[in-house]
N, C-alpha and C. Protein backbone atom coordinates (compact mmCIF):
# COMPACT_ATOMS: atom_id res chain seq x y z
N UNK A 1 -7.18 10.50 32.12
CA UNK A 1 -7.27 10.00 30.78
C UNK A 1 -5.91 9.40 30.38
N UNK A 2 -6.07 8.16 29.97
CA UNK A 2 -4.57 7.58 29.65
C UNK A 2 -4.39 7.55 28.20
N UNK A 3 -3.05 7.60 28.05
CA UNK A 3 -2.59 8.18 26.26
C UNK A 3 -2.32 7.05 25.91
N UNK A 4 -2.28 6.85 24.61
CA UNK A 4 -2.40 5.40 24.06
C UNK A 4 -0.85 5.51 23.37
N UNK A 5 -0.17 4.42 23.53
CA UNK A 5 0.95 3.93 23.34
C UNK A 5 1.53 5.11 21.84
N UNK A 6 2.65 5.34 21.80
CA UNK A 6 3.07 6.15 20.50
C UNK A 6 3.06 4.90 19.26
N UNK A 7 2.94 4.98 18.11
CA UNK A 7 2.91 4.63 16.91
C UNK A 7 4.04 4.33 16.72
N UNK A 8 4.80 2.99 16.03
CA UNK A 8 6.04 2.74 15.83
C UNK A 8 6.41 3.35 14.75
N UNK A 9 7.64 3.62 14.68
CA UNK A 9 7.84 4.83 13.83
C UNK A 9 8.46 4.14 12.10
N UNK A 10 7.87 4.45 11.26
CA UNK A 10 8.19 3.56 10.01
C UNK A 10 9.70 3.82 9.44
N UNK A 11 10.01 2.51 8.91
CA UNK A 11 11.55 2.45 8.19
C UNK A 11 11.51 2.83 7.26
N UNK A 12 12.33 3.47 6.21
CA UNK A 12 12.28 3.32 4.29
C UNK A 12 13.65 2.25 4.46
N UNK A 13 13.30 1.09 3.61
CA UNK A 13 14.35 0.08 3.36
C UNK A 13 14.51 -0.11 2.12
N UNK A 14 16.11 0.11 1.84
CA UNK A 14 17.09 -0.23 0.20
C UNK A 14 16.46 -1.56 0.26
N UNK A 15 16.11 -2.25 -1.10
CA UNK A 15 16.05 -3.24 -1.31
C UNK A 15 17.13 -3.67 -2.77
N UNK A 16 17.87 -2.83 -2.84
CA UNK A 16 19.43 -2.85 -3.78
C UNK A 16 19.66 -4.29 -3.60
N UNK A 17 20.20 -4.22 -2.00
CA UNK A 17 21.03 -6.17 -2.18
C UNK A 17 20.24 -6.81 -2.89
N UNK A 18 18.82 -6.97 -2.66
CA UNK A 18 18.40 -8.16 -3.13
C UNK A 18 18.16 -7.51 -4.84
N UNK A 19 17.72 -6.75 -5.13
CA UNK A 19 18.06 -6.36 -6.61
C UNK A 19 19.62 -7.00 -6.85
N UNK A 20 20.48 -6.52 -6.20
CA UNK A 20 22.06 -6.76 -7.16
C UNK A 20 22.05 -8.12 -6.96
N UNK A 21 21.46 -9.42 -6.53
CA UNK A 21 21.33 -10.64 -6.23
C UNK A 21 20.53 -11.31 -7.30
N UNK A 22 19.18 -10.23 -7.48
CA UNK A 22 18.52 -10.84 -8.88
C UNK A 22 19.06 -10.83 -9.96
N UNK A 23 19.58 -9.50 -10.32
CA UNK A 23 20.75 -9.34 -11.54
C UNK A 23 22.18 -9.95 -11.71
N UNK A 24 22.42 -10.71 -10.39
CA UNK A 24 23.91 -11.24 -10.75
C UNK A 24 24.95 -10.05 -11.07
N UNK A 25 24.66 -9.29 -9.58
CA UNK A 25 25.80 -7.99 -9.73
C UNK A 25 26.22 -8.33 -7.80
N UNK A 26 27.54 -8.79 -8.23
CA UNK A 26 28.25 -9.52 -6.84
C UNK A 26 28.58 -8.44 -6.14
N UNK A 27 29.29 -7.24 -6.77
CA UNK A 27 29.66 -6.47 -5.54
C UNK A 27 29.32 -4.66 -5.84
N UNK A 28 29.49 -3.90 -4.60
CA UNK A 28 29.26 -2.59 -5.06
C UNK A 28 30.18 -2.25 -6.29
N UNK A 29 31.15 -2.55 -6.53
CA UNK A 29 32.15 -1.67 -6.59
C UNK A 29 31.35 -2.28 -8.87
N UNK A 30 31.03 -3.50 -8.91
CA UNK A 30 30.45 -3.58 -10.27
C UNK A 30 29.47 -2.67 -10.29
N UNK A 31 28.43 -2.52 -9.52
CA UNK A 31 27.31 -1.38 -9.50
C UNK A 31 27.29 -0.12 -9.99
N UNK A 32 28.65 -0.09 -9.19
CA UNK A 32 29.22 1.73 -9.38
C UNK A 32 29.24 1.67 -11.44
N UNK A 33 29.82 0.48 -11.38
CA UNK A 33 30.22 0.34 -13.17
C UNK A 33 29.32 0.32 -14.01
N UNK A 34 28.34 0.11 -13.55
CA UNK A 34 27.17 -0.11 -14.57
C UNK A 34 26.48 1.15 -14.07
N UNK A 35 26.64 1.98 -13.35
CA UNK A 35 25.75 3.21 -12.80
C UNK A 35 26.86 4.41 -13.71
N UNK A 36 27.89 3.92 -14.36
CA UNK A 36 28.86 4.89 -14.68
C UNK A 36 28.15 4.79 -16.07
N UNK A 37 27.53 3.48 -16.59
CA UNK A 37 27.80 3.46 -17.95
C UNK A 37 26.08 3.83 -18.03
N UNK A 38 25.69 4.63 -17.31
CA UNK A 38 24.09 5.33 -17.61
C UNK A 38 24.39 6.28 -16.76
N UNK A 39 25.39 6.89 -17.22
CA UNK A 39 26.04 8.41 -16.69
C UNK A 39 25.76 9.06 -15.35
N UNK A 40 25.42 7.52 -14.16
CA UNK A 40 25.61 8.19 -13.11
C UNK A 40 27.13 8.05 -12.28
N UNK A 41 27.55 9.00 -11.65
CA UNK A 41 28.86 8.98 -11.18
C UNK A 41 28.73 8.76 -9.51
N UNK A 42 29.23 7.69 -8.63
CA UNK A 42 29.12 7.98 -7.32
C UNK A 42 30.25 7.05 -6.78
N UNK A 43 31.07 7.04 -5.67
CA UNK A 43 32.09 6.28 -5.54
C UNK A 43 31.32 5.36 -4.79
N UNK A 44 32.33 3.97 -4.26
CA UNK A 44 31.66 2.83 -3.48
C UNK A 44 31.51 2.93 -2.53
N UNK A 45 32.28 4.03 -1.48
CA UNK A 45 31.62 4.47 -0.59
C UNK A 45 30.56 4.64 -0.44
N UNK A 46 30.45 5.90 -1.28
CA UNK A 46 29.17 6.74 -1.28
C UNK A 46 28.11 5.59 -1.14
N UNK A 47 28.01 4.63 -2.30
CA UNK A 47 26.91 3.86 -2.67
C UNK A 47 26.75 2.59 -1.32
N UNK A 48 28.02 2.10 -1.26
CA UNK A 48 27.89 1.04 -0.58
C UNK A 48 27.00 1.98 1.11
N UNK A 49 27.27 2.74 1.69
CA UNK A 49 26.74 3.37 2.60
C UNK A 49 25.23 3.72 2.10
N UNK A 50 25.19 4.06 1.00
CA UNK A 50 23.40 4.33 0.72
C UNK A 50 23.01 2.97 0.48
N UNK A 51 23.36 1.99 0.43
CA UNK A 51 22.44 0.27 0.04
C UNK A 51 22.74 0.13 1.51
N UNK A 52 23.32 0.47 2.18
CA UNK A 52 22.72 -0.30 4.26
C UNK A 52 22.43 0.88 4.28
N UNK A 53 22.03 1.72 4.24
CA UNK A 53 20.84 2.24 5.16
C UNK A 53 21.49 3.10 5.74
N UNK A 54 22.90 3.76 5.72
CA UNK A 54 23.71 4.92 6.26
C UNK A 54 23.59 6.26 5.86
N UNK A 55 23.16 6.27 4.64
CA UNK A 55 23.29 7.80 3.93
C UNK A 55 22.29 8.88 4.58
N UNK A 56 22.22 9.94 5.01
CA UNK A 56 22.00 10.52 5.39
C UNK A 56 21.08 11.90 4.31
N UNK A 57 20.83 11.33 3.20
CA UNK A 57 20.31 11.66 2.23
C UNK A 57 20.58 11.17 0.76
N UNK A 58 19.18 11.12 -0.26
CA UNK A 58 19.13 10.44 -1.50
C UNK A 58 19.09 11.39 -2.55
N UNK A 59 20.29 10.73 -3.42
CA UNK A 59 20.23 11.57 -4.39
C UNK A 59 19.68 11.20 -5.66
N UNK A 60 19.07 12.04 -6.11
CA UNK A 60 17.51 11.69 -7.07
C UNK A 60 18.33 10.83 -8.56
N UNK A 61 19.31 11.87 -9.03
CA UNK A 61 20.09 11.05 -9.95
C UNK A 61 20.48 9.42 -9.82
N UNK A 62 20.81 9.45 -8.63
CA UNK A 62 21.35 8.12 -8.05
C UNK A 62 20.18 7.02 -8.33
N UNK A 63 18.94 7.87 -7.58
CA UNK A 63 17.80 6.65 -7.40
C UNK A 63 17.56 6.29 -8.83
N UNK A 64 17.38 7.23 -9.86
CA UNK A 64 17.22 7.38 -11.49
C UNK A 64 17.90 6.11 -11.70
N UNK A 65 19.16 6.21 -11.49
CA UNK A 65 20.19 5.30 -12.32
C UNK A 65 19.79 4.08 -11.92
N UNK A 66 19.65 3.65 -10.54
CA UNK A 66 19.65 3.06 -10.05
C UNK A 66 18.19 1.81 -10.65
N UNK A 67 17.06 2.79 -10.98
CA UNK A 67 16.15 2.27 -11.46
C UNK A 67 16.15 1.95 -12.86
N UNK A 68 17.17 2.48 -13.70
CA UNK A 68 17.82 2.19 -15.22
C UNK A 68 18.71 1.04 -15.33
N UNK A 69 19.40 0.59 -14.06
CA UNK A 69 20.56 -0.96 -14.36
C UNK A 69 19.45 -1.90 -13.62
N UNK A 70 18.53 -1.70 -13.18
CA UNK A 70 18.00 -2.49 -12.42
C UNK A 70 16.53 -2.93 -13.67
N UNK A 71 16.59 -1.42 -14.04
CA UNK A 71 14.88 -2.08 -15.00
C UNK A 71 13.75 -1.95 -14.20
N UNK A 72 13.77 -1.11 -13.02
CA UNK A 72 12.41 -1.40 -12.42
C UNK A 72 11.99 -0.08 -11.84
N UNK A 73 10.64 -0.22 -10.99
CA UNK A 73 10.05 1.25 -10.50
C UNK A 73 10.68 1.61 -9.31
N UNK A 74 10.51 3.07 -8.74
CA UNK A 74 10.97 3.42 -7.38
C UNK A 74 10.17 2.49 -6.14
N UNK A 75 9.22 1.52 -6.61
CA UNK A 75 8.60 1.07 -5.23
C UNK A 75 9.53 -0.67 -5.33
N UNK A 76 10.02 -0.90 -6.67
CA UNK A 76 10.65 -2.26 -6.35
C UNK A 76 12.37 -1.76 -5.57
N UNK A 77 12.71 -0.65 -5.50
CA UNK A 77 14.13 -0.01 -5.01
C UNK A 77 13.39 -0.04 -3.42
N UNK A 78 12.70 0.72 -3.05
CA UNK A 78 12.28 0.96 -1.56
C UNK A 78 11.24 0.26 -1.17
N UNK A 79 11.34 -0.10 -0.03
CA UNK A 79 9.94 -0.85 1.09
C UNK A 79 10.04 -0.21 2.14
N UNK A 80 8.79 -0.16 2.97
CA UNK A 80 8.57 0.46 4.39
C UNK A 80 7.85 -0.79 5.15
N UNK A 81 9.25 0.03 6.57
CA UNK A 81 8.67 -1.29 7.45
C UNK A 81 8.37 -0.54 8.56
């Protein structure tokens, strides 16, 4: 009996850049500024590593804020590929 090929395994993808592109927000480090002024706190590290896809976990506050400078739902922040 032959096993049928494994299932490709799905992505979760930031879609931040292209958000900070619609809003006319040029770099992390403005992000961080406008995430300060809806009382979320995170350095540009931190953030710039969670918008590519490095972070190694999400922090719920973050995604919050994130959906407060942006104006939109958790499914216009993330896509799966």
């Amino acid at each position: 009996m032959s096993k049928s090929p494994p299932k490709p395994k799905r992505k979760v993808v930031w879609r931040v850049r292209v958000l900070m592109a619609e809003h006319a927000i040029r770099s992390v480090s403005e992000l961080v500024r406008r995430l300060e002024q809806v009382g979320v706190s995170i350095s540009n590290a931190q953030l710039g590593r969670l918008i590519d896809g490095h972070a190694s976990y999400w922090n719920q506050e973050v995604i919050e804020g994130l959906m407060e400078v942006f104006n939109c739902e958790l499914s216009e922040l993330l896509c799966s590929r």
